[in-house]
Each structure stands twice: as structure tokens, then as C-alpha cells.
C-alpha atoms as a PDB file:
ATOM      1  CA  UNK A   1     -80.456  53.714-171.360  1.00  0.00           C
ATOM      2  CA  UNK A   2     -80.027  55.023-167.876  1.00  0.00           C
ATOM      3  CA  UNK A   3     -81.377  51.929-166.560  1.00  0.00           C
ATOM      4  CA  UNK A   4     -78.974  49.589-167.822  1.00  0.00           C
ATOM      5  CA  UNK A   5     -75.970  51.660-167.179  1.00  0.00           C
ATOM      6  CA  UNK A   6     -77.668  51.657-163.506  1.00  0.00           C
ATOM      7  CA  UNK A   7     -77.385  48.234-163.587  1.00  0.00           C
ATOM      8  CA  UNK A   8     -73.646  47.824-164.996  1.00  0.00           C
ATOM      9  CA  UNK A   9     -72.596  50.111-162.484  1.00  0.00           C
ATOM     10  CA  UNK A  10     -73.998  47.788-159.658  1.00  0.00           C
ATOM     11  CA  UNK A  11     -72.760  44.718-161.446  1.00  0.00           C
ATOM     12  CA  UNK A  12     -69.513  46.302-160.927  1.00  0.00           C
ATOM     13  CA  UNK A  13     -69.559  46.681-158.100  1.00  0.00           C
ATOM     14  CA  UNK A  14     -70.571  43.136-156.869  1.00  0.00           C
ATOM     15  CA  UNK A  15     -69.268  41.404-159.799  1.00  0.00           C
ATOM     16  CA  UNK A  16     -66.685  39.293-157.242  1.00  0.00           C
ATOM     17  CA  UNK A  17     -69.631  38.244-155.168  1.00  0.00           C
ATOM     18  CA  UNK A  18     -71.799  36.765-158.394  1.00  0.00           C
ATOM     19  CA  UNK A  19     -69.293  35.696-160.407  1.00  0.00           C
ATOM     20  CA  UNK A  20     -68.177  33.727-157.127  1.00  0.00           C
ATOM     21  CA  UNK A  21     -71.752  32.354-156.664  1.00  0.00           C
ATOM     22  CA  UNK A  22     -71.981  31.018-160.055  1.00  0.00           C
ATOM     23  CA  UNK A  23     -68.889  29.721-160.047  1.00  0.00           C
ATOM     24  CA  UNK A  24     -69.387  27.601-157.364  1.00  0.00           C
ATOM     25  CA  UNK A  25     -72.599  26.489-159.054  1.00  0.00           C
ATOM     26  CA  UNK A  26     -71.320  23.099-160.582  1.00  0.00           C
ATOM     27  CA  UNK A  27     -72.295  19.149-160.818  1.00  0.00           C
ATOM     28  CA  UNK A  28     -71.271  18.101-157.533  1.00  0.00           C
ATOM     29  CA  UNK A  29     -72.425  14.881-155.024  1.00  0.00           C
ATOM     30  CA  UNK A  30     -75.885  14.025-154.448  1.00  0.00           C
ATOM     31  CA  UNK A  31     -75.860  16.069-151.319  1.00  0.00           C
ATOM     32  CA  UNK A  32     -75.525  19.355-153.692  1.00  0.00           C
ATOM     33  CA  UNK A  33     -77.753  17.898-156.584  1.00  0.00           C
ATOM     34  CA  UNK A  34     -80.807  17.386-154.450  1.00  0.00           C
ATOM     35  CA  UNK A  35     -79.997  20.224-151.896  1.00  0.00           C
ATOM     36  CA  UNK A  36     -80.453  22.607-155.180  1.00  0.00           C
ATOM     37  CA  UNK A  37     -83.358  21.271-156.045  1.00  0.00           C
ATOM     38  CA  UNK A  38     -85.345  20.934-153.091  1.00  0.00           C
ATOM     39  CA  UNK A  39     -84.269  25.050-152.597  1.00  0.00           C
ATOM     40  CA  UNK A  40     -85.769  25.309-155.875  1.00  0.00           C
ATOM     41  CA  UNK A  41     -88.762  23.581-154.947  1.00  0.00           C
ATOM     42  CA  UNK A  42     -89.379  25.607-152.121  1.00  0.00           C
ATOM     43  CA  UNK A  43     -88.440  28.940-153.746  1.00  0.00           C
ATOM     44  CA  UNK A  44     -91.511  29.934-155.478  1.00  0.00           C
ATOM     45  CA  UNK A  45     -93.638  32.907-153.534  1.00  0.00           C
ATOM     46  CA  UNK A  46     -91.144  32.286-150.988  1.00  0.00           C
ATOM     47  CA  UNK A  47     -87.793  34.160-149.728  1.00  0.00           C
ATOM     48  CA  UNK A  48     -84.646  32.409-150.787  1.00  0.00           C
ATOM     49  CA  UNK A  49     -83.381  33.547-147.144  1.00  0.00           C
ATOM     50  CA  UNK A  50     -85.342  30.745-145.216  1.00  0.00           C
ATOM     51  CA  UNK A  51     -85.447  28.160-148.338  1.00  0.00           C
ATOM     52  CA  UNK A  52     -81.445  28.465-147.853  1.00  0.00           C
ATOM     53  CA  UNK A  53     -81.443  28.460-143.727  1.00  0.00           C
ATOM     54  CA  UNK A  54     -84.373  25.366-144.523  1.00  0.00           C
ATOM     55  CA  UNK A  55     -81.765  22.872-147.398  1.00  0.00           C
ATOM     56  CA  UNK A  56     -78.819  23.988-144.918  1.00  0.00           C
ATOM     57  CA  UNK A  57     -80.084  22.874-141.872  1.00  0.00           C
ATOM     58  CA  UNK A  58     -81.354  19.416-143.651  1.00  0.00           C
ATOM     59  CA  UNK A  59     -78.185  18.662-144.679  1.00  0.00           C
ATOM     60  CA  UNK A  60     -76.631  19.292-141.592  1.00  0.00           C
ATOM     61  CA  UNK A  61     -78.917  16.969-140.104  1.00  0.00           C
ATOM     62  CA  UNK A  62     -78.281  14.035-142.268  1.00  0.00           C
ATOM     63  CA  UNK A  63     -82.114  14.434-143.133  1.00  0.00           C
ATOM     64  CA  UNK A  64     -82.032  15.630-146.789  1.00  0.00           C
ATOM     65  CA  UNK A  65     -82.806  12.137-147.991  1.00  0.00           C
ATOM     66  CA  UNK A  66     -84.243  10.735-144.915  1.00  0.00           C
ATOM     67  CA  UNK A  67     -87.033  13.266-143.563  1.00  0.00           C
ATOM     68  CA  UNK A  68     -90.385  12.096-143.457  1.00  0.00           C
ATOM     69  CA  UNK A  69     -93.323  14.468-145.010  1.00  0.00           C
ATOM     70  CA  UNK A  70     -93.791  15.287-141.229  1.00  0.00           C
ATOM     71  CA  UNK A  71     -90.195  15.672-140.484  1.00  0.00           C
ATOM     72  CA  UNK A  72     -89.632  18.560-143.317  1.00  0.00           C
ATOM     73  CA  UNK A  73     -92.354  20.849-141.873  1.00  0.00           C
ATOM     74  CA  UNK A  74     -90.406  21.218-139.001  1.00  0.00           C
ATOM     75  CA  UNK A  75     -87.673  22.707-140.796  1.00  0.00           C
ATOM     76  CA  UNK A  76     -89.824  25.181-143.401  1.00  0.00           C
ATOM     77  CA  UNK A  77     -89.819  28.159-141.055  1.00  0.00           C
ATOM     78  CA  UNK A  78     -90.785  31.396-143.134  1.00  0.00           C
ATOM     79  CA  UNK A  79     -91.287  29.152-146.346  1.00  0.00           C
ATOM     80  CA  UNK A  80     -94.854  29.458-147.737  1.00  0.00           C
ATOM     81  CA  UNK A  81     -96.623  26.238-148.702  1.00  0.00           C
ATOM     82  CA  UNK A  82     -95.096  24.087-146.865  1.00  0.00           C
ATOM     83  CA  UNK A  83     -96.785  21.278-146.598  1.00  0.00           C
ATOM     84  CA  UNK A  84     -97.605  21.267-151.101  1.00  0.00           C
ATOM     85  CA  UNK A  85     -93.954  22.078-151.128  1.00  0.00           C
ATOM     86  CA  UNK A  86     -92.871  19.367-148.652  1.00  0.00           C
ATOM     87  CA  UNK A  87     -94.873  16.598-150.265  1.00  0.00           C
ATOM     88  CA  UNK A  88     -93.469  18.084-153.888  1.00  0.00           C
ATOM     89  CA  UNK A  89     -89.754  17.302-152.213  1.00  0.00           C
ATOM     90  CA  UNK A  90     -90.872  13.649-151.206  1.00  0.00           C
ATOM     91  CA  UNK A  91     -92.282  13.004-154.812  1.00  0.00           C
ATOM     92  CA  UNK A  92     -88.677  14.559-156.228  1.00  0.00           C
ATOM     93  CA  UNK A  93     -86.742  11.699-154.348  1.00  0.00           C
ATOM     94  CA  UNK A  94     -88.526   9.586-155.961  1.00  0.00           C
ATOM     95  CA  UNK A  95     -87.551  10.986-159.287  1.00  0.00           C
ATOM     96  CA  UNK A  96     -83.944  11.812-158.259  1.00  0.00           C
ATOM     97  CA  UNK A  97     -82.454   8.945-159.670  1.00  0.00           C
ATOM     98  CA  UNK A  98     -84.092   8.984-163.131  1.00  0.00           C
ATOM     99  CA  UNK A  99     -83.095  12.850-162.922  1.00  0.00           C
ATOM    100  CA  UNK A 100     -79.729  12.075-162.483  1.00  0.00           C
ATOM    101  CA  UNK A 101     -79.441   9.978-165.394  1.00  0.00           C
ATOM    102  CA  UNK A 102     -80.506  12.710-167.927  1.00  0.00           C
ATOM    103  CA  UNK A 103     -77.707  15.088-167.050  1.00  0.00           C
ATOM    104  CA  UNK A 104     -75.664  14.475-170.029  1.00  0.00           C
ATOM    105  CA  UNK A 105     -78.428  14.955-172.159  1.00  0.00           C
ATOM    106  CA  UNK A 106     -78.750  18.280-174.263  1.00  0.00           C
ATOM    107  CA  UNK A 107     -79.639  20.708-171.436  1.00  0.00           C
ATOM    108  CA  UNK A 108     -82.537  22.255-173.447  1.00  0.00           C
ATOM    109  CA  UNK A 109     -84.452  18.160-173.062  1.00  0.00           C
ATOM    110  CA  UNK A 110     -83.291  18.623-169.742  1.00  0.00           C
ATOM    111  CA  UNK A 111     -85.143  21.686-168.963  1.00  0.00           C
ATOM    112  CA  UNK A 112     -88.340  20.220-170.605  1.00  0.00           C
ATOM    113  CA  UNK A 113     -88.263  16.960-168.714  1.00  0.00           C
ATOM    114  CA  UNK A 114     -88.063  18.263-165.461  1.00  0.00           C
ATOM    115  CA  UNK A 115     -90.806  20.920-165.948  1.00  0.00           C
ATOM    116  CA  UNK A 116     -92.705  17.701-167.117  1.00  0.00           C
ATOM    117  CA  UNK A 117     -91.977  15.498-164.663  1.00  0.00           C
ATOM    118  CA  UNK A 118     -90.984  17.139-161.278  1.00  0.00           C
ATOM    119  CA  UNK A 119     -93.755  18.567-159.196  1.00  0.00           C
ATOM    120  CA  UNK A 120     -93.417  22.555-158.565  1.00  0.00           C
ATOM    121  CA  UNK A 121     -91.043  23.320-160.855  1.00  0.00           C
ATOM    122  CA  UNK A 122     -92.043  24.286-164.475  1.00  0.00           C
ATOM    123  CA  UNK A 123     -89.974  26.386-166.764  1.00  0.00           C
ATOM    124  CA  UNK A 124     -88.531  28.527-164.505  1.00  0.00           C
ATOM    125  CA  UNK A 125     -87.548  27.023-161.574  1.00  0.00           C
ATOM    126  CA  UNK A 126     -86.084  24.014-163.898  1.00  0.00           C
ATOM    127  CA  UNK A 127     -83.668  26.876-165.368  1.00  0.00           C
ATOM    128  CA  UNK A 128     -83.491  28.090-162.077  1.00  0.00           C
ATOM    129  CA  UNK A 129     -82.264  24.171-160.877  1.00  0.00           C
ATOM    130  CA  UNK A 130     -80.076  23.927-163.781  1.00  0.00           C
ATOM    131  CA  UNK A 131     -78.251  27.288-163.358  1.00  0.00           C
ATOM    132  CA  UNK A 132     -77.543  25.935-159.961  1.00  0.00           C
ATOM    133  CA  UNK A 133     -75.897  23.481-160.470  1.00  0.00           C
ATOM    134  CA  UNK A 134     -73.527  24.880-163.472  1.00  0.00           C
ATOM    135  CA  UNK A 135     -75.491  24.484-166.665  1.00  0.00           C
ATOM    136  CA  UNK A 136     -75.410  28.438-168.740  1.00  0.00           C
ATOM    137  CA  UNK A 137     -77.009  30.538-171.272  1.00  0.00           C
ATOM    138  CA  UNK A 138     -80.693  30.650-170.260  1.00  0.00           C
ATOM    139  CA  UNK A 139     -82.750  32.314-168.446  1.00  0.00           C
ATOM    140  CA  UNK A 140     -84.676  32.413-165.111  1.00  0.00           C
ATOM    141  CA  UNK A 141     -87.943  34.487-166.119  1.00  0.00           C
ATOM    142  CA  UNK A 142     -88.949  35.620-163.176  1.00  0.00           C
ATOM    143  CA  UNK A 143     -91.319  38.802-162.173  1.00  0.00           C
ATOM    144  CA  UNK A 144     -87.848  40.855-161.941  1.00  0.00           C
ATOM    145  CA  UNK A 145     -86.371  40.026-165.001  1.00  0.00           C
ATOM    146  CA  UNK A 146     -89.920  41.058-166.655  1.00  0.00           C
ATOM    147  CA  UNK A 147     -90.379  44.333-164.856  1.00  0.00           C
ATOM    148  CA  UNK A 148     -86.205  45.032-166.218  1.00  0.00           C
ATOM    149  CA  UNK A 149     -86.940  44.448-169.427  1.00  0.00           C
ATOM    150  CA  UNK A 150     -90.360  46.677-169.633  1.00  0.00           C
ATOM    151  CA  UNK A 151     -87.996  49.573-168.053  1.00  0.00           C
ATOM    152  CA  UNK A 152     -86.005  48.679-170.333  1.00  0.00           C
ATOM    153  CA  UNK A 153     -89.155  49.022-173.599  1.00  0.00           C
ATOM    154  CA  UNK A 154     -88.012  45.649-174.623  1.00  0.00           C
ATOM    155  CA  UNK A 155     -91.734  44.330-173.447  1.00  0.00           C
ATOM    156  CA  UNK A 156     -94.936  46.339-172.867  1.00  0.00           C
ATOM    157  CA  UNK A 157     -96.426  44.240-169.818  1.00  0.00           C
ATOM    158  CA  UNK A 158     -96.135  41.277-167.699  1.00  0.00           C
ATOM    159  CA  UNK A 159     -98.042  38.499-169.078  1.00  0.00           C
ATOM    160  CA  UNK A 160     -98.818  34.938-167.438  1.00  0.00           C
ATOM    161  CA  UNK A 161     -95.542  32.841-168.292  1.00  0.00           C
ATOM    162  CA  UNK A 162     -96.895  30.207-170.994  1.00  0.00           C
ATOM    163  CA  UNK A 163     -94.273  27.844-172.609  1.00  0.00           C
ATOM    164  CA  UNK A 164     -94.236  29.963-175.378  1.00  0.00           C
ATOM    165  CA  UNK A 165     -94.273  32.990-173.641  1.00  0.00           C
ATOM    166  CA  UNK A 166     -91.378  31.889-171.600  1.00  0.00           C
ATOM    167  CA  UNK A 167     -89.069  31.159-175.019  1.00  0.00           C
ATOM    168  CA  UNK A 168     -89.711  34.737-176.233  1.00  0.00           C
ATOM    169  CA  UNK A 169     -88.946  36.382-173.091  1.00  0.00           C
ATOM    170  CA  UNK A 170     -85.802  33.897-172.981  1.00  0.00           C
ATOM    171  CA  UNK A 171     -84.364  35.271-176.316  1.00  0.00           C
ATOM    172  CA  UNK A 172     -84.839  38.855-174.986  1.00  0.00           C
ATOM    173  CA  UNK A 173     -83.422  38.464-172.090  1.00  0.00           C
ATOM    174  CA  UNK A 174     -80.178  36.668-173.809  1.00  0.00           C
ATOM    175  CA  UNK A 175     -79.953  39.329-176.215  1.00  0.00           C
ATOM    176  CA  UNK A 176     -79.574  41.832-173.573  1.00  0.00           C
ATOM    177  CA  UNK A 177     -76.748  39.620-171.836  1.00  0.00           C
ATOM    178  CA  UNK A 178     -75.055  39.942-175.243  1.00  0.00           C
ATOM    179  CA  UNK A 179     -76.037  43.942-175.432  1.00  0.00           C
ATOM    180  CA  UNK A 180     -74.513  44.624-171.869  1.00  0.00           C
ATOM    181  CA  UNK A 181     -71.574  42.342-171.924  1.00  0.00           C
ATOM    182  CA  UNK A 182     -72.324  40.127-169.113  1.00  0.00           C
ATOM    183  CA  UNK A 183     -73.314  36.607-168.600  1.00  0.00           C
ATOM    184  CA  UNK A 184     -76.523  36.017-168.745  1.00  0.00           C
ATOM    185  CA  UNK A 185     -76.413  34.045-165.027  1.00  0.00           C
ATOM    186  CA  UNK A 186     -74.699  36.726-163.986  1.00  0.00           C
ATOM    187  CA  UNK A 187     -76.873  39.031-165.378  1.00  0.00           C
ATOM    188  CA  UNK A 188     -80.175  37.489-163.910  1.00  0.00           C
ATOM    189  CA  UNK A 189     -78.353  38.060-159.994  1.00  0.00           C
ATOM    190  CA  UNK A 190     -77.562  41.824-161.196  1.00  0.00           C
ATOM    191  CA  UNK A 191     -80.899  42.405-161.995  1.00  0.00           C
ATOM    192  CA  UNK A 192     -82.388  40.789-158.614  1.00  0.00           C
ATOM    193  CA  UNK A 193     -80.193  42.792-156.836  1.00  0.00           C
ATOM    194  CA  UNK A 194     -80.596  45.847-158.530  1.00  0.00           C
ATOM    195  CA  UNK A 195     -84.457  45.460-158.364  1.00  0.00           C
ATOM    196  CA  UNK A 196     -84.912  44.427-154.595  1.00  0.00           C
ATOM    197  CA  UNK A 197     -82.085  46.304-153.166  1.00  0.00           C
ATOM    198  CA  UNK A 198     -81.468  43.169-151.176  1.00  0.00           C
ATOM    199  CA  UNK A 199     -77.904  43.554-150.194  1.00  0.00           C
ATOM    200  CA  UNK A 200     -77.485  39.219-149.940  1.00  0.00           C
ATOM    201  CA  UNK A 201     -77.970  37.059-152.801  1.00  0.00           C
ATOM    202  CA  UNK A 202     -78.943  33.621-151.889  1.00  0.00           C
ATOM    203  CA  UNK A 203     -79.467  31.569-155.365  1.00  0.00           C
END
């Protein structure tokens, strides 16, 4: 598939960039923990430039835990939804320490609690979260993994991401990890780079 061997060939190329990325992606202090997941929060129909500059500039400022609903506006700039996505954040603090709790749990009850239970994140920002911060082998379904794997044949259209939906798509998507040799979070930042030509990659 020309496609794929596209896509190695870029992997190549930037493999010292992901692979340092994910490997920095591990269980850290609360700072990183919550950082992650309010970028996470914030991510969806947004550009992971200014969800990065916005958790950055919060935890420079001390204000990552502290910001009031008000406060966090202020630092959104170029994030859409602010104001759902900054009341989403405040509702996550609240949850933080209960989330913290279940990390030693099997990481597939993980994923489904925090799709459950924390505001604006659902299946694929929680595996988004979780890759984050170190956990491996699953997959962040999003629009550019789906549009891959139709060039690739191995789905015939995008459909709206139900539960079940998301599991099939999952197994397809690991499969072809396994098929090109590559990790499948390393995989999922190869294939966003290779489908938006973005030359930065910012989680």
C-alpha cells in the first residue's frame, strides 16, 4: 500500500521527535496529571497549538488549580468553547481526586470511568488523557485516524463514533500498529502528522 509506506517513510523520519514525546508521557505530579487533562478538555474542535500555549501559561501562573471560571477565559485565546470548556475544567477539579485514585485500576475501567464521569471527554479524549500521561496500546479515534484507515480500505466511511463503533475502529487501528511495526501511540502522531502536514506535534 503506497499509503502506508508513505507513512513509514515519514515516521522515519521523525521517529526521534515522537518517540521522545511519548516517552516523556508518564505518571508524574499533580501539576502534569491535571495539566494533561485540562489540554484534553480543551482539545476537541480546537488546535492543540493554543490548548498547549493555554495549560502552559496556567501553570506558570500558579493558576492551574486556583483560576476561577472567570479567570480561565482569560487565558483560552484561539480555543473554541471556552466558556463550556472552562466550566468542564472547574467540574474536573472537582473529580481530580477520585480520578487519581483509579489509576492503578485496569486501564480499560479507567477509560470507561472517565468517559462516564468527566465532562467533555468521552472515549476519545479519555484515551487521548491516558496516552498522555503513559498508559499504551489503544487508540485515539479521531477524524484522522478514520480518514487513514479508509485510504487505507480497512473502513468504507466515517461514521458518528458510538461506544461500539469506537471498539471496532480500536481493533483496526491496533492491528495496523502490529501490520506496520510501530507503536500504536506512536503510530496515532505519524498519522496526524502525515495527514495535516503540520510540521509541530503538540499532544
Amino acid at each position: 500500500m503506497e499509503e502506508l509506506e508513505n507513512l513509514k517513510i515519514l515516521y522515519e523520519k521523525r521517529k526521534g521527535s515522537i518517540r521522545s514525546f511519548v516517552n516523556s508521557c508518564s505518571i508524574k505530579d499533580d501539576n502534569c496529571l491535571f495539566g494533561e487533562l485540562c489540554f484534553c478538555i480543551m482539545t476537541p474542535q480546537s488546535r492543540a497549538k493554543y490548548c498547549r500555549a493555554a495549560v502552559e501559561k496556567l501553570k506558570k501562573d500558579k493558576k492551574l488549580f486556583k483560576a476561577s471560571e472567570k479567570e480561565l477565559l482569560t487565558y483560552m485565546t484561539g480555543v473554541r468553547f471556552p466558556m463550556t470548556k472552562a466550566q468542564r475544567i472547574i467540574s474536573a477539579r472537582e473529580k481530580f481526586p477520585e480520578l487519581k485514585k483509579r489509576l492503578g485500576i485496569n486501564q480499560w475501567e479507567l477509560r470507561l470511568w472517565l468517559a462516564e464521569n468527566i465532562k467533555g471527554l468521552g472515549m476519545k479524549e479519555s484515551t487521548h488523557f491516558m496516552r498522555n500521561i503513559g498508559f499504551r496500546d489503544m487508540a485515539i479515534i479521531d477524524v484522522h485516524i478514520q480518514n487513514f484507515l479508509r485510504k487505507l480500505g480497512k473502513i468504507k466511511e466515517n461514521k458518528s463514533l458510538t461506544k461500539k463503533r469506537y471498539l471496532e475502529l480500536e481493533k483496526i487501528f491496533l492491528d495496523l500498529a502490529k501490520e506496520a511495526k510501530i507503536s500504536p501511540e506512536e503510530l496515532d502522531i505519524a498519522i496526524w502528522l502525515y495527514q495535516s502536514k503540520e510540521q509541530e506535534f503538540y499532544g
